[in-house]
Protein backbone atom coordinates (compact mmCIF):
# COMPACT_ATOMS: atom_id res chain seq x y z
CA UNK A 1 17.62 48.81 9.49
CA UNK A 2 15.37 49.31 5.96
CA UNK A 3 17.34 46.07 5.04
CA UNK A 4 16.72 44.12 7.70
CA UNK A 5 13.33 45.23 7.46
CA UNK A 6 12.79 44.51 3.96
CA UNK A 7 14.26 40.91 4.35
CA UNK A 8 11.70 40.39 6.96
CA UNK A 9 8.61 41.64 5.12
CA UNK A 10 10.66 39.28 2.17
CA UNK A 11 10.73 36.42 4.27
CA UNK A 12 6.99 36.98 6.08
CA UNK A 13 5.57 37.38 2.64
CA UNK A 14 7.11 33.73 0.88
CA UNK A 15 6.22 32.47 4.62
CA UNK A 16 2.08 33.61 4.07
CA UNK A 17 2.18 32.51 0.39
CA UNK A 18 3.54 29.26 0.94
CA UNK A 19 0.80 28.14 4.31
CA UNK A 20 -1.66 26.62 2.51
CA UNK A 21 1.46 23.78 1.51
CA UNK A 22 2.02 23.23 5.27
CA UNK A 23 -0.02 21.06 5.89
CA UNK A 24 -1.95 19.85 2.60
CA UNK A 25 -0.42 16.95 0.77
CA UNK A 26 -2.29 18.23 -2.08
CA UNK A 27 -5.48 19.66 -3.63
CA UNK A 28 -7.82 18.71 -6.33
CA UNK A 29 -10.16 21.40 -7.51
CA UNK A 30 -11.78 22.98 -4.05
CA UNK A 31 -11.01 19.76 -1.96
CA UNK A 32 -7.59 19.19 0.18
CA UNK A 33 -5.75 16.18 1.18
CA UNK A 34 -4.18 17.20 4.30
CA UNK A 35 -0.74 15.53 4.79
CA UNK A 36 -2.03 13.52 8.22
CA UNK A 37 -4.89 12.62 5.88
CA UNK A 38 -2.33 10.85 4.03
CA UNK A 39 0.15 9.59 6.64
CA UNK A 40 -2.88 7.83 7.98
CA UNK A 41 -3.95 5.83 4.97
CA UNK A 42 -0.20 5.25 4.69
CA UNK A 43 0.10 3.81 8.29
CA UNK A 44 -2.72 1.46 7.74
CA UNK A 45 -1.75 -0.43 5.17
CA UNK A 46 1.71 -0.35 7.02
CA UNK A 47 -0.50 -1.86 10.14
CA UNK A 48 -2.30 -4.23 7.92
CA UNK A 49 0.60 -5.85 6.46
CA UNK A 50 1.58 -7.32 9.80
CA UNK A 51 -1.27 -8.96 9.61
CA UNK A 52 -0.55 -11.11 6.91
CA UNK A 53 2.35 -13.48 4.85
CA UNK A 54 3.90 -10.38 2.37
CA UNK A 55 6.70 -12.78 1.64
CA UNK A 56 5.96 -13.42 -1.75
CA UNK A 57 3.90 -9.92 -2.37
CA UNK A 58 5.67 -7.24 -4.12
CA UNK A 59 5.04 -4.28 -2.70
CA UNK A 60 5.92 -0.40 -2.35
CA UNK A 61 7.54 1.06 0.80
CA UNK A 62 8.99 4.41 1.54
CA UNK A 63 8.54 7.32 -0.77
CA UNK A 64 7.00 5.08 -3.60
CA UNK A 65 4.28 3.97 -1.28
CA UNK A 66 3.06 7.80 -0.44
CA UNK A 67 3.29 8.56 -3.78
CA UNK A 68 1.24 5.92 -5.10
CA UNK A 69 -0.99 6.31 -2.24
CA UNK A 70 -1.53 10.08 -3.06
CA UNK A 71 -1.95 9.65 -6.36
CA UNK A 72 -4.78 7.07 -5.94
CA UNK A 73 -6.55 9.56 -3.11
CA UNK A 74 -6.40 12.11 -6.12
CA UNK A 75 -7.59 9.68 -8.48
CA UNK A 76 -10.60 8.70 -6.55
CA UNK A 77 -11.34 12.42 -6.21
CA UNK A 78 -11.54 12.68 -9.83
CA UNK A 79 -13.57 9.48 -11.02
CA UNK A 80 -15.82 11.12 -8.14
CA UNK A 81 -16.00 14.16 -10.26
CA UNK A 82 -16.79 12.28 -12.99
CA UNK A 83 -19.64 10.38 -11.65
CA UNK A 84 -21.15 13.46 -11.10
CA UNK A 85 -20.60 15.10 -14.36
CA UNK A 86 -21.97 12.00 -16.36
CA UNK A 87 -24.70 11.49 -13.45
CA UNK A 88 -23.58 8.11 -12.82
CA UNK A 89 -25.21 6.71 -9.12
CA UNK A 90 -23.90 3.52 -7.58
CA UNK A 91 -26.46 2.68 -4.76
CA UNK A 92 -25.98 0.67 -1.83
CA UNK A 93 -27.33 -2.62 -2.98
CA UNK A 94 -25.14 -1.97 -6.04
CA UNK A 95 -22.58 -1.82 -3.78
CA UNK A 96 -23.47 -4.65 -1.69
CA UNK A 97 -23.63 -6.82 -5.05
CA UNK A 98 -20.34 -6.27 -5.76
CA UNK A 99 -19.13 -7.17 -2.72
CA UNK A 100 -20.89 -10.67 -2.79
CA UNK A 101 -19.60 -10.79 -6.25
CA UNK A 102 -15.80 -9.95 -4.89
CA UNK A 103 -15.80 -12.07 -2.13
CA UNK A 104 -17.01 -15.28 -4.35
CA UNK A 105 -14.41 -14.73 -7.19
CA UNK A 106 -11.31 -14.43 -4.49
CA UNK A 107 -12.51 -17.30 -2.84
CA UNK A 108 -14.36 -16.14 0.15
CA UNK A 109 -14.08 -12.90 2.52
CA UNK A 110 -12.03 -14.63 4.35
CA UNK A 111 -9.34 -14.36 1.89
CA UNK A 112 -10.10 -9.87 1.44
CA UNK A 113 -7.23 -9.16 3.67
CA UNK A 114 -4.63 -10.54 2.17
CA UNK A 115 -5.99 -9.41 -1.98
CA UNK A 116 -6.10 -5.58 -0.10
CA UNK A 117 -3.08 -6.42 1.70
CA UNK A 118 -1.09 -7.06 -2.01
CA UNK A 119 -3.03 -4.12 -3.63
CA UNK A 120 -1.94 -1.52 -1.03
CA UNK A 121 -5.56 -0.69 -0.17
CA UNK A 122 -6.67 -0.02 3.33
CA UNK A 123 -9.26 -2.00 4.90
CA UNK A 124 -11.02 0.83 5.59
CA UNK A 125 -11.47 2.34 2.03
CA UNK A 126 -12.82 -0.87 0.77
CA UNK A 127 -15.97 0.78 -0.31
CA UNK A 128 -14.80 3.35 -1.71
CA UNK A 129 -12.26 1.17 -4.44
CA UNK A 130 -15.45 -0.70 -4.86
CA UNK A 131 -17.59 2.39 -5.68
CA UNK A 132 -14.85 3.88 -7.85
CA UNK A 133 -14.50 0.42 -9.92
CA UNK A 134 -18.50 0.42 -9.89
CA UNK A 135 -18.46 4.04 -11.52
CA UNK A 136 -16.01 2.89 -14.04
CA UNK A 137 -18.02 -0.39 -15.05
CA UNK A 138 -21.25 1.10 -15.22
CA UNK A 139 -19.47 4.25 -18.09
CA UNK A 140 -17.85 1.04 -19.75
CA UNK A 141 -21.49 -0.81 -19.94
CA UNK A 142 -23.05 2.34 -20.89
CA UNK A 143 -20.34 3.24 -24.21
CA UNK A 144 -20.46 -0.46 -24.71
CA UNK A 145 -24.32 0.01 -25.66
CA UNK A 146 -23.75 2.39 -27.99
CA UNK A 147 -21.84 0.13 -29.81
CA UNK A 148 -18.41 1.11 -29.21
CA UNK A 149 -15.59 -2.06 -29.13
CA UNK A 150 -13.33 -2.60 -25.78
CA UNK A 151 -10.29 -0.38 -27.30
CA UNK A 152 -12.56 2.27 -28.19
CA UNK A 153 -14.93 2.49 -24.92
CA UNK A 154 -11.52 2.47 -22.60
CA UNK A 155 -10.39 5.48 -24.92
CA UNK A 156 -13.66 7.28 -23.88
CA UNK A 157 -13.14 6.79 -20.32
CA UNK A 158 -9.62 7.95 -20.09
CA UNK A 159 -10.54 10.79 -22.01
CA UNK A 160 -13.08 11.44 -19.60
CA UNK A 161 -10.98 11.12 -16.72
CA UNK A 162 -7.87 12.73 -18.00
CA UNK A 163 -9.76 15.78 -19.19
CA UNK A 164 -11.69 16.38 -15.54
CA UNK A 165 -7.95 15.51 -14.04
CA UNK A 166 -6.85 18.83 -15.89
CA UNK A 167 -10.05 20.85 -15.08
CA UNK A 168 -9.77 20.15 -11.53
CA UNK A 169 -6.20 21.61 -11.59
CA UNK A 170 -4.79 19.51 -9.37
CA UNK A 171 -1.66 20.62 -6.98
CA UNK A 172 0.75 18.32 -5.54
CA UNK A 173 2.72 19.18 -2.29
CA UNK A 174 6.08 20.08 -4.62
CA UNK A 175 8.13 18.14 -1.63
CA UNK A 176 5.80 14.18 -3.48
CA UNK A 177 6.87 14.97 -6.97
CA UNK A 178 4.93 16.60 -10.24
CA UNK A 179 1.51 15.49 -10.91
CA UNK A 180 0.45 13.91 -14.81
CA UNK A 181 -2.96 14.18 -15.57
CA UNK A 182 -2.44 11.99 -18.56
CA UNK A 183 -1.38 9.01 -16.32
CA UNK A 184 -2.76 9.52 -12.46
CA UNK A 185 0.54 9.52 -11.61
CA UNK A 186 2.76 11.35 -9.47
CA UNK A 187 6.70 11.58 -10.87
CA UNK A 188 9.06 11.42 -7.98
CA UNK A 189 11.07 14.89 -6.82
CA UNK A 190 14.29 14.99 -4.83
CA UNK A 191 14.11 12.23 -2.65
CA UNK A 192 14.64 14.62 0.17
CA UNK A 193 12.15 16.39 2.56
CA UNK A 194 9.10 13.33 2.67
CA UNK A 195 7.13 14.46 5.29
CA UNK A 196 4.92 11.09 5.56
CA UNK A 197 6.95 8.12 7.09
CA UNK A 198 7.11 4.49 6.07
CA UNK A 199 7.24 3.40 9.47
C-alpha cells in the first residue's frame, strides 16, 4: 500500500509541476503563448493560402511551419521589450505611413495578400510585422546618426535583441524544440508529440 501510495504522490507531483506546459506553447518573461494561441495563427495562414496561387511559393508546412511561427510570436515579444527599454514609440500615423509606403513599393494593396501569403504572415497581424519592422528602422536610423556604418549599427541591434532574448528567459513547450537566443530560432525536437496541426 506505502508503494502504491508513494507512486501516486510520485506521479501527482510530476503531474502539478508539469501544468503550466499543458496548455502554453511557450513563455517569454511574464507573458504566455497559449498553444490555441498558436494553432490559431497557424490555421490562418493555412486558411489564407487557399486564397491565393502558392504554386511557385516556397513555403513551410507541418512542424516547420509551428516552429517558425512560434518563434516569430516570441520574437515579436522581444523587439516589444526592446522598444520599451530604448523608449522607442511608433505612432499611428507612423504606422499608417508605412503602410502607404508598403502598399506602393509591392505594387498596390491589392497585391498584400499574396506578399503575406509567401511570408507566412497572417492577415491579421499585419500591424503588428509593420510595427515590429518600424521599431527596428527607427534603432537603425537612430545608431546610424551617431555615425555608426551598416555592419556596425546591425551589430548593435542584434546585440540588443539577443541580450533582452536571454533576460526574458524564454521557455519553449519542450514537445517544439530548444529555443536560441542568439538566432530567434527554435531547433526542432523529436518529431513526435506536435500538438498544433497543419491542417
Amino acid at each position: 500500500m506505502k508503494k502504491v501510495l508513494g507512486l501516486f504522490l510520485a506521479t501527482a507531483a510530476l503531474f502539478l509541476t508539469g501544468c503550466s506546459q499543458v496548455d502554453s506553447a511557450a513563455t517569454v518573461g511574464e507573458t504566455e503563448i497559449k498553444l490555441t494561441e498558436l494553432q490559431t495563427q497557424v490555421d490562418t495562414i493555412l486558411a489564407e493560402r487557399k486564397d491565393v496561387d502558392t504554386s511557385q511559393m516556397q513555403l513551410e508546412t507541418g512542424a516547420d511551419l509551428t516552429r517558425s511561427q512560434l518563434a516569430y510570436m516570441i520574437s515579436n515579444l522581444i523587439i516589444e521589450e526592446v522598444a520599451k527599454t530604448e523608449k522607442i514609440q511608433v505612432t499611428t500615423s507612423d504606422l499608417e505611413a508605412y503602410k502607404v509606403e508598403i502598399f506602393t513599393s509591392i505594387g498596390g494593396e491589392a497585391n498584400l495578400p499574396n506578399i503575406l501569403v509567401n511570408a507566412s504572415i497572417p492577415s491579421s497581424g499585419l500591424d503588428q510585422v509593420l510595427k515590429r519592422d518600424l521599431v527596428l528602422r527607427k534603432l537603425s536610423e537612430r545608431e546610424t546618426a551617431t555615425g555608426l556604418d551598416n555592419t556596425a549599427v546591425n551589430e548593435k541591434i542584434q546585440a540588443l535583441v539577443t541580450e533582452m532574448a536571454k533576460k526574458l528567459k524564454v521557455e519553449v513547450n519542450p514537445r517544439y524544440g530548444t529555443w536560441d537566443p542568439a538566432t530567434l530560432t527554435i531547433a526542432a525536437a523529436d518529431p513526435a508529440g506536435d500538438a498544433v496541426t497543419d491542417k
